[in-house]
N, C-alpha and C. Protein backbone atom coordinates (compact mmCIF):
# COMPACT_ATOMS: atom_id res chain seq x y z
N UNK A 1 0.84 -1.18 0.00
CA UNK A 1 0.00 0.00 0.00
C UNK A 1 0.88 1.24 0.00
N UNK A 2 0.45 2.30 -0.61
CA UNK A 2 1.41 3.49 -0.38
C UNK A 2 0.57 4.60 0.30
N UNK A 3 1.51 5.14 0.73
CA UNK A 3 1.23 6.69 1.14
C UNK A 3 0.30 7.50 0.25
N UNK A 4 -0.86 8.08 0.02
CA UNK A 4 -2.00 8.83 -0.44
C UNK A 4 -1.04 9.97 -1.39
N UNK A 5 -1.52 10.30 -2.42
CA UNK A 5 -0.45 11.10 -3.49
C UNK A 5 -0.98 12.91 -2.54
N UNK A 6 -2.26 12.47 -1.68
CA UNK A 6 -2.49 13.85 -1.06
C UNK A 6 -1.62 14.45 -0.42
N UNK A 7 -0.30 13.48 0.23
CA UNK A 7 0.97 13.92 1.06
C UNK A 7 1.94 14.82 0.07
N UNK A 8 2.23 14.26 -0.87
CA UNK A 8 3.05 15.42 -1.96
C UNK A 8 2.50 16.32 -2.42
N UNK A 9 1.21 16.21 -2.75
CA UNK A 9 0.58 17.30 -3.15
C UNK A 9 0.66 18.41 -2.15
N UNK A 10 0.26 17.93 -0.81
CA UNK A 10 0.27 19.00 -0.42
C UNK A 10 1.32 20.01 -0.14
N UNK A 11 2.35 19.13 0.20
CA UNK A 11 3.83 19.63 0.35
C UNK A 11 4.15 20.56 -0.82
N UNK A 12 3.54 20.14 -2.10
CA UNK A 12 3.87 20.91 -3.36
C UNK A 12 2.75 22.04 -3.06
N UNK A 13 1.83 22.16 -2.62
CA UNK A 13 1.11 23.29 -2.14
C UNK A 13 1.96 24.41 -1.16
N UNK A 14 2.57 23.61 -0.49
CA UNK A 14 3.28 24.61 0.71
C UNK A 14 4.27 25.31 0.18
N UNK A 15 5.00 24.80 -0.87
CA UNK A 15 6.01 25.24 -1.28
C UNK A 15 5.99 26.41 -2.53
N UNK A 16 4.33 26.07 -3.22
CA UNK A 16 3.86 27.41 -4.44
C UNK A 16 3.51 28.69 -3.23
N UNK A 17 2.85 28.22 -2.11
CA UNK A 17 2.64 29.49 -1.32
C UNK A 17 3.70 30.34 -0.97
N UNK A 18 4.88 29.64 -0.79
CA UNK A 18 6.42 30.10 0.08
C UNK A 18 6.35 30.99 -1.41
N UNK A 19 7.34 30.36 -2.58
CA UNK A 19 7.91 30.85 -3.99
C UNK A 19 6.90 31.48 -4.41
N UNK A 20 5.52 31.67 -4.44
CA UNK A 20 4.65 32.63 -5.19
C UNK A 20 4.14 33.72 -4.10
N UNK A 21 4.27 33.66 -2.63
CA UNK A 21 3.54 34.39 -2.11
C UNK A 21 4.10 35.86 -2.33
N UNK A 22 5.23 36.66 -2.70
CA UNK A 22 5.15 38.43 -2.87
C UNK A 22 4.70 38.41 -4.51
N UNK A 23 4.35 37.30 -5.01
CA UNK A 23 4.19 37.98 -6.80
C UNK A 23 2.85 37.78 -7.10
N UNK A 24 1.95 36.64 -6.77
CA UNK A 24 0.58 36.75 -6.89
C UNK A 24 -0.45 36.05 -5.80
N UNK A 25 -1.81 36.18 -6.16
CA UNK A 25 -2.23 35.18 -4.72
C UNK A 25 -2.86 33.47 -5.33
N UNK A 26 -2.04 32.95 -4.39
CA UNK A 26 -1.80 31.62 -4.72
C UNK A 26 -3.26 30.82 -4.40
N UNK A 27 -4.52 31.08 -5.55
CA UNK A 27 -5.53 29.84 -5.59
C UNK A 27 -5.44 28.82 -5.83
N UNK A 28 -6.70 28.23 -5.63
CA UNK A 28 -6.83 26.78 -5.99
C UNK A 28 -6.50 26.32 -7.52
N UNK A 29 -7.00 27.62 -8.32
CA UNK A 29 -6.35 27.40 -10.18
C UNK A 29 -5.19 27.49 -10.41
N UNK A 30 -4.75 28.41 -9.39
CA UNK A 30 -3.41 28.71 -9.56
C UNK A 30 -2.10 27.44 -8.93
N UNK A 31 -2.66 26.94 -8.29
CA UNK A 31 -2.47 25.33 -7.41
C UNK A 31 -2.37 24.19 -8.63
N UNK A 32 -3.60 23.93 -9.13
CA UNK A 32 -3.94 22.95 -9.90
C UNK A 32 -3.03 23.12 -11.17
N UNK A 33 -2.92 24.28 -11.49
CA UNK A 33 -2.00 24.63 -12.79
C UNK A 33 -0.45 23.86 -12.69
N UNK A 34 0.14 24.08 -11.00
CA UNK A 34 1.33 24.26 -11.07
C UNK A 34 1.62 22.51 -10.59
N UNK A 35 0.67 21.79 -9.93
CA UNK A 35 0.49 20.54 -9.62
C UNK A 35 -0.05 19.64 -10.83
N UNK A 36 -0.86 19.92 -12.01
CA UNK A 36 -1.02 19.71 -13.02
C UNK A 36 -2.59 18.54 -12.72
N UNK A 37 -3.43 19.40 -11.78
CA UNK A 37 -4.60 18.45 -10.84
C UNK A 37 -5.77 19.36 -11.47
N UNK A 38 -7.18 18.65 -10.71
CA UNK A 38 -8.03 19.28 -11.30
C UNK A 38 -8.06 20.26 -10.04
N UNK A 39 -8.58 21.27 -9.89
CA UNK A 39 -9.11 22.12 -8.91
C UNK A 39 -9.86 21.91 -7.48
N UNK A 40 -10.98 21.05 -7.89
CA UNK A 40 -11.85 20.26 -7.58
C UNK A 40 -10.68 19.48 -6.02
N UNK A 41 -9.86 18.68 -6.52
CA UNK A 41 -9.08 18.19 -5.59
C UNK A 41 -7.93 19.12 -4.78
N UNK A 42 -7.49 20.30 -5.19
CA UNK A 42 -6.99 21.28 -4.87
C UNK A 42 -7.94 21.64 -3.33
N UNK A 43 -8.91 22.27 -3.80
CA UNK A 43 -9.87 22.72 -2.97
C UNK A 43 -9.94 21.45 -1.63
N UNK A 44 -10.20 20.47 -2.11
CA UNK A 44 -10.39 19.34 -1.11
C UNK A 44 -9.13 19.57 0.16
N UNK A 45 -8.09 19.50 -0.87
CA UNK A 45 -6.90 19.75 0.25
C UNK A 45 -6.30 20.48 1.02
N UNK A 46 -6.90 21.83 0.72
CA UNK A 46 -6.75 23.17 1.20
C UNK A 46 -7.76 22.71 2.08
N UNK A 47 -9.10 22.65 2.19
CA UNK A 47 -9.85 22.25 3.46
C UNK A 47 -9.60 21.74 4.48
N UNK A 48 -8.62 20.62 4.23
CA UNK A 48 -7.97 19.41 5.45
C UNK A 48 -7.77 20.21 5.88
N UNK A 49 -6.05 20.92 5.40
CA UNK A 49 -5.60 21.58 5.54
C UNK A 49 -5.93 23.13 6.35
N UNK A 50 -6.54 23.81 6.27
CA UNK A 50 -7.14 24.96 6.82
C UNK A 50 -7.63 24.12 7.94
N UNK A 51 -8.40 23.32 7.97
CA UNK A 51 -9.34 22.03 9.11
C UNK A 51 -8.56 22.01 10.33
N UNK A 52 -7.04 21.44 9.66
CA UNK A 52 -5.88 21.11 10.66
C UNK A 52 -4.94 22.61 11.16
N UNK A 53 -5.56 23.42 10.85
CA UNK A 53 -5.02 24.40 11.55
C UNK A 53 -3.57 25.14 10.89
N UNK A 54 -3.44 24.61 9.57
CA UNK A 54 -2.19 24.53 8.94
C UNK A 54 -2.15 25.87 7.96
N UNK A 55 -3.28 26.09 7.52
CA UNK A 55 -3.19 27.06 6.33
C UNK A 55 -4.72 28.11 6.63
N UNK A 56 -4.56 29.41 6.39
CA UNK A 56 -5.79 30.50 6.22
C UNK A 56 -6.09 30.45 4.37
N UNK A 57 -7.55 30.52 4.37
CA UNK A 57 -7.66 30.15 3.34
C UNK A 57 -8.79 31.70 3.13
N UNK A 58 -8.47 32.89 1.95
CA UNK A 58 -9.22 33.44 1.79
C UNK A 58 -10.55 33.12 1.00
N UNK A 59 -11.78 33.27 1.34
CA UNK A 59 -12.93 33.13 0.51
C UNK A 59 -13.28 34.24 -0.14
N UNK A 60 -13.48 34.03 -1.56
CA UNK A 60 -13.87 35.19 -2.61
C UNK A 60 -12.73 35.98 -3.33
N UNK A 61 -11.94 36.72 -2.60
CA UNK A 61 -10.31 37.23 -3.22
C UNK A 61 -9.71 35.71 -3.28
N UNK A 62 -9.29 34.64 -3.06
CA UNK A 62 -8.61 33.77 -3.23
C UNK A 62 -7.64 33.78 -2.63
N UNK A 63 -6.48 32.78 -2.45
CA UNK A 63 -5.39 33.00 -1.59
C UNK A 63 -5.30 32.41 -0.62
N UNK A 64 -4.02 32.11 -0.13
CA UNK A 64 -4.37 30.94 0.85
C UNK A 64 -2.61 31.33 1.62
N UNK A 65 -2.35 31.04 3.09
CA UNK A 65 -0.89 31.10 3.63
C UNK A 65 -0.68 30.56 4.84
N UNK A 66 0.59 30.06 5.48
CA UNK A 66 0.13 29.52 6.77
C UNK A 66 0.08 29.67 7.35
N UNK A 67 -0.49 29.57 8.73
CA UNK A 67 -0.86 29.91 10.05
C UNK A 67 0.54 30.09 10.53
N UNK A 68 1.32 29.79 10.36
CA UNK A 68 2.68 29.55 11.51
C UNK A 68 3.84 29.53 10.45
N UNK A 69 4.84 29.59 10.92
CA UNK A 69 6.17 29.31 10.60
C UNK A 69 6.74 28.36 9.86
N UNK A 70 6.97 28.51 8.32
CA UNK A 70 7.52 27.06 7.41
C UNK A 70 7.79 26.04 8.47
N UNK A 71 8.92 26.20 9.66
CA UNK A 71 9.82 25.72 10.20
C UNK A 71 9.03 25.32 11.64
N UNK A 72 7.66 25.74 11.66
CA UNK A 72 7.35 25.14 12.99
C UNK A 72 6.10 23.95 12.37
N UNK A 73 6.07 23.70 10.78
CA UNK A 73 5.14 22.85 10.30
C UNK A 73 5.88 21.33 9.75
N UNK A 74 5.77 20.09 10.36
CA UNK A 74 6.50 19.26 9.81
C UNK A 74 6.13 18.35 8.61
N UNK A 75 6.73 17.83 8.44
CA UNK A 75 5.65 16.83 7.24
C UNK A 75 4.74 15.81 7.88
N UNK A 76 5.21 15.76 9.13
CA UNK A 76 4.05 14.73 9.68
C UNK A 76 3.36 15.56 10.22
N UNK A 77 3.17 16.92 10.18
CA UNK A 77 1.73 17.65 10.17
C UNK A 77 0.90 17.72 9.31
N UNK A 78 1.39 17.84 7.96
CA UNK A 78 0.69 17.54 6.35
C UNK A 78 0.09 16.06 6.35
N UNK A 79 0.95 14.74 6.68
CA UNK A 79 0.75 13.82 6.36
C UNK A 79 -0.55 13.50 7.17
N UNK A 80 -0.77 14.03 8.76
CA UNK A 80 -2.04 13.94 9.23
C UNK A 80 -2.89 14.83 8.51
N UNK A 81 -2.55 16.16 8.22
CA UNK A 81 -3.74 16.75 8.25
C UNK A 81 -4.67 15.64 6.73
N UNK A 82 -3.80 15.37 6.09
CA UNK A 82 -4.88 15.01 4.66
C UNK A 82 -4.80 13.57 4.82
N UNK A 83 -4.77 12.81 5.79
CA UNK A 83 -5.45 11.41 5.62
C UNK A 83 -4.51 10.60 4.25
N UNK A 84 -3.25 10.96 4.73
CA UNK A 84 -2.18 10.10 3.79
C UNK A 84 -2.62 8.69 3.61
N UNK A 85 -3.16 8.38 5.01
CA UNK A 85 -3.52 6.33 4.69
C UNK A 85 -4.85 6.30 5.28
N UNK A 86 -5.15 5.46 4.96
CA UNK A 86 -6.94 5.02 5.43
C UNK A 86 -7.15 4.31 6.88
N UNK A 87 -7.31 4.97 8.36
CA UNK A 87 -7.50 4.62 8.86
C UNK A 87 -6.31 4.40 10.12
N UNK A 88 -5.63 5.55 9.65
CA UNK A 88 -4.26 5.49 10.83
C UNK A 88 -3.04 4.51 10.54
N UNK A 89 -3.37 3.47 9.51
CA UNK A 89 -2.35 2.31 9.59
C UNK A 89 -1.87 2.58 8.30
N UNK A 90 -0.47 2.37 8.18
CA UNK A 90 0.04 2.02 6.66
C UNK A 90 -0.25 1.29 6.60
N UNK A 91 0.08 -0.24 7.05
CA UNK A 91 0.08 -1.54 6.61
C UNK A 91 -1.95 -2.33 6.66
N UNK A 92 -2.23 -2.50 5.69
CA UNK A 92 -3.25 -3.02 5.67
C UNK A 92 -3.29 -4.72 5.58
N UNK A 93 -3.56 -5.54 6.16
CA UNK A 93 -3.59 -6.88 6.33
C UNK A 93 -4.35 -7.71 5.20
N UNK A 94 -4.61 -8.50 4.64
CA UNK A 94 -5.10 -9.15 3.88
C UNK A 94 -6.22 -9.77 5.28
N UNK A 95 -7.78 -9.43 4.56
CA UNK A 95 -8.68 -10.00 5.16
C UNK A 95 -8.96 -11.31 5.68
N UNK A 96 -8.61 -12.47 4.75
CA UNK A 96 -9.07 -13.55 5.26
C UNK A 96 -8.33 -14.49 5.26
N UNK A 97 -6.74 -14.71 5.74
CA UNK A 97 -6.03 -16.03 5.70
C UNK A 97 -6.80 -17.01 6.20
N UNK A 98 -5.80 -18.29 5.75
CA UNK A 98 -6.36 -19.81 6.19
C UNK A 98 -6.41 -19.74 7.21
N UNK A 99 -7.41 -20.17 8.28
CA UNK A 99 -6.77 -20.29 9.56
C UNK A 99 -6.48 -21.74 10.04
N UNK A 100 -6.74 -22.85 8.39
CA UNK A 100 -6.15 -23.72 8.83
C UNK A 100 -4.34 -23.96 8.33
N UNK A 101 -4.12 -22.78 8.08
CA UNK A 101 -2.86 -23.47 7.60
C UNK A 101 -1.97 -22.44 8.88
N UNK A 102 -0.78 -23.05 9.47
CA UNK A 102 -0.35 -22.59 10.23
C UNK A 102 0.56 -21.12 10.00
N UNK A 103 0.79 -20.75 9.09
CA UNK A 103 1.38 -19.83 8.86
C UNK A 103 -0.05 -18.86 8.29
N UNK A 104 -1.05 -19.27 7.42
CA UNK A 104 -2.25 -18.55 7.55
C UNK A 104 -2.99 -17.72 9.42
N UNK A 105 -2.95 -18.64 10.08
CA UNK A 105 -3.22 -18.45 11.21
C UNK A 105 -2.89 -17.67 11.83
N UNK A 106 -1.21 -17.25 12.06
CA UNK A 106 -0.36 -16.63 13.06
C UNK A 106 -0.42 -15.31 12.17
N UNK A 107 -0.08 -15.03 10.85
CA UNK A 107 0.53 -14.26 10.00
C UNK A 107 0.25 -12.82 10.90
N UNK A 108 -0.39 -12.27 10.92
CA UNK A 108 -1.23 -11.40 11.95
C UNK A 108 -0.32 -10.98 12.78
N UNK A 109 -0.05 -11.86 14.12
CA UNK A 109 0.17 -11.56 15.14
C UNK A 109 1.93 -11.51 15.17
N UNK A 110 2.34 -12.51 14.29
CA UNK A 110 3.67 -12.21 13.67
C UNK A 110 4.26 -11.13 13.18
N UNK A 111 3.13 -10.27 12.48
CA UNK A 111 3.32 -9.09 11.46
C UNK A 111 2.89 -7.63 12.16
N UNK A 112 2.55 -7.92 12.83
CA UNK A 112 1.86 -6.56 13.99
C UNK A 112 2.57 -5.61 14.36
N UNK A 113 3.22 -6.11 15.36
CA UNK A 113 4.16 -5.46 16.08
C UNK A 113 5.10 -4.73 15.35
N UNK A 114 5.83 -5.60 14.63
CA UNK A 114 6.88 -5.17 13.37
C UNK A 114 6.55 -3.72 12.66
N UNK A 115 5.43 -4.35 11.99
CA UNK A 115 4.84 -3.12 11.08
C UNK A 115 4.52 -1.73 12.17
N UNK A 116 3.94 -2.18 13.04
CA UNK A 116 3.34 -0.98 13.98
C UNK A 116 5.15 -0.21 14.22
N UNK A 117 5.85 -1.24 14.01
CA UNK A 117 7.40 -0.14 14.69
C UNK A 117 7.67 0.27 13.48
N UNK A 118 7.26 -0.16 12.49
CA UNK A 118 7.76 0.21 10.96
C UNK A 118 7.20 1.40 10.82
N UNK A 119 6.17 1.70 10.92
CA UNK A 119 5.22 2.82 10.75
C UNK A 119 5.49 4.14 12.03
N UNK A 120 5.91 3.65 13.01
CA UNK A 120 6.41 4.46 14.11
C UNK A 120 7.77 5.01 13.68
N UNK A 121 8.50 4.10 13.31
CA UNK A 121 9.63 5.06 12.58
C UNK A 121 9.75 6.03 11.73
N UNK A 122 9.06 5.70 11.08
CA UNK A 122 8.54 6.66 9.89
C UNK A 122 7.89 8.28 10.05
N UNK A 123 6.98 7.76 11.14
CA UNK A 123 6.14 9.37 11.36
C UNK A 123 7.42 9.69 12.02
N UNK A 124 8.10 9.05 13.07
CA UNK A 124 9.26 9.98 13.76
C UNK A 124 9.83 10.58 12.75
N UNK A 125 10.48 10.01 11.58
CA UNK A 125 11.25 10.69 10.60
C UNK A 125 10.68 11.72 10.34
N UNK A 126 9.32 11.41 9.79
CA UNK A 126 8.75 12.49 9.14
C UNK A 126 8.44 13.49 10.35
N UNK A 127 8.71 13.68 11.33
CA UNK A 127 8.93 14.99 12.65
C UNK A 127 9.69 15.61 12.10
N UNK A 128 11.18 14.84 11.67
CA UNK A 128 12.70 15.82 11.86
C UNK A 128 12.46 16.88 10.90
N UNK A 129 11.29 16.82 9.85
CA UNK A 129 11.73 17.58 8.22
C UNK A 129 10.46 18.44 8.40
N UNK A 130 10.86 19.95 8.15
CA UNK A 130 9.82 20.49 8.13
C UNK A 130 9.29 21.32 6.30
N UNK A 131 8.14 22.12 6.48
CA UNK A 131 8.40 22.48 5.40
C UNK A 131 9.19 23.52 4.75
N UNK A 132 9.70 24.32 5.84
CA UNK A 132 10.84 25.14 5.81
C UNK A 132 12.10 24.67 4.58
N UNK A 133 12.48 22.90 4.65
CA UNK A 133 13.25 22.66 3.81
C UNK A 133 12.90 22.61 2.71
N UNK A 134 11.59 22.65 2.29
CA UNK A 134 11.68 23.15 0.60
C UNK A 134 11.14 24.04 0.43
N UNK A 135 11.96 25.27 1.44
CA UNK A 135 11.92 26.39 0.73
C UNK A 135 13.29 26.21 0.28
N UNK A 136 14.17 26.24 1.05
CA UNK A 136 15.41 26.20 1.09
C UNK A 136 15.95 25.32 -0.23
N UNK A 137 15.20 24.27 -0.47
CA UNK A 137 15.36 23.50 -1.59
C UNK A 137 14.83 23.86 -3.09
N UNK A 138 13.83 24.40 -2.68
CA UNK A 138 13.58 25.26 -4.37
C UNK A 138 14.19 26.15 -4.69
N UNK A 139 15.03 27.43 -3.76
CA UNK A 139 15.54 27.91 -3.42
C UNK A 139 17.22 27.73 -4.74
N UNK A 140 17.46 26.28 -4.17
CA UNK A 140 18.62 26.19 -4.42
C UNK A 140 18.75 25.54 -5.88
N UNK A 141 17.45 24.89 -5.87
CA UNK A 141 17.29 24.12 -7.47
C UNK A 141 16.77 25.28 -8.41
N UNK A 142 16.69 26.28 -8.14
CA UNK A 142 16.16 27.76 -8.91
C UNK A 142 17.21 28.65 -8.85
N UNK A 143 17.95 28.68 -8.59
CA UNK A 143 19.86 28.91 -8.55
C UNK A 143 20.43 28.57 -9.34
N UNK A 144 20.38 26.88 -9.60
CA UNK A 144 21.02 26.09 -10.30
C UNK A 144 20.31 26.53 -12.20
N UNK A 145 19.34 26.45 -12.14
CA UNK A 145 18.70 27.32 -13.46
C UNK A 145 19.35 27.81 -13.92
N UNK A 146 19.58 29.09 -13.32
CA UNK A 146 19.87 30.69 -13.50
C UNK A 146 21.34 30.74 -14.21
């Protein structure tokens, strides 16, 4: 199973607000253009988003920026706010093993724990990185252009 494509997107949202915010105001068309999405799903994600406390979203002028500090927002604030996986878990189990076959049976209780630390590692990672680093990173790949 993977991670919801809503996690990059949004990150690619955070980062048109940073690089576009002194030249124009960054809508949902103006979103969808630069993400290459329909609008429709733009809007969806700006909602989480605004929901989770992450972004002010103007109604009618358009425009959207964040509540707080690139650097005090991490990616595992994005990754909650928009419901990256279904239901809190990465790992989704296959519904109905054998439960007569012995490795059908256990598979579960074998695989649990593991995954649950697998997935715990992960959001920790995703603490250390905020979105501050791609400013800093477009930053430097828009340098390299020039």
């Amino acid at each position: 199973m993977q991670i919801s494509s809503r996690f990059t997107i949004a990150l690619h949202i955070f980062t048109c607000i940073d690089v576009f915010k002194n030249e124009q105001k960054v809508t949902s068309d103006f979103l969808a253009g630069s993400i290459g999405t329909n609008p429709v799903i733009i809007r969806r994600l700006l909602g989480q988003l605004k929901d989770a406390g992450l972004i002010t979203v103007a109604r009618g002028t358009g425009g959207c920026e964040p509540t707080r500090s690139l650097n005090e927002i991490t990616f595992y604030d994005v990754y909650k706010a928009v419901d990256a996986v279904e239901d809190e878990t990465l790992f989704h189990f296959h519904e109905n093993p054998n439960p007569k076959c012995p490795v059908g049976r256990n598979i579960h209780a074998l695989l649990e724990n593991k995954l649950n630390d697998i997935q715990s590692a992960m959001e920790a990672e995703m603490k250390k990185h905020t979105v501050a680093e791609l400013h800093d990173g477009i930053h430097e790949l828009l340098e390299k252009e020039t």
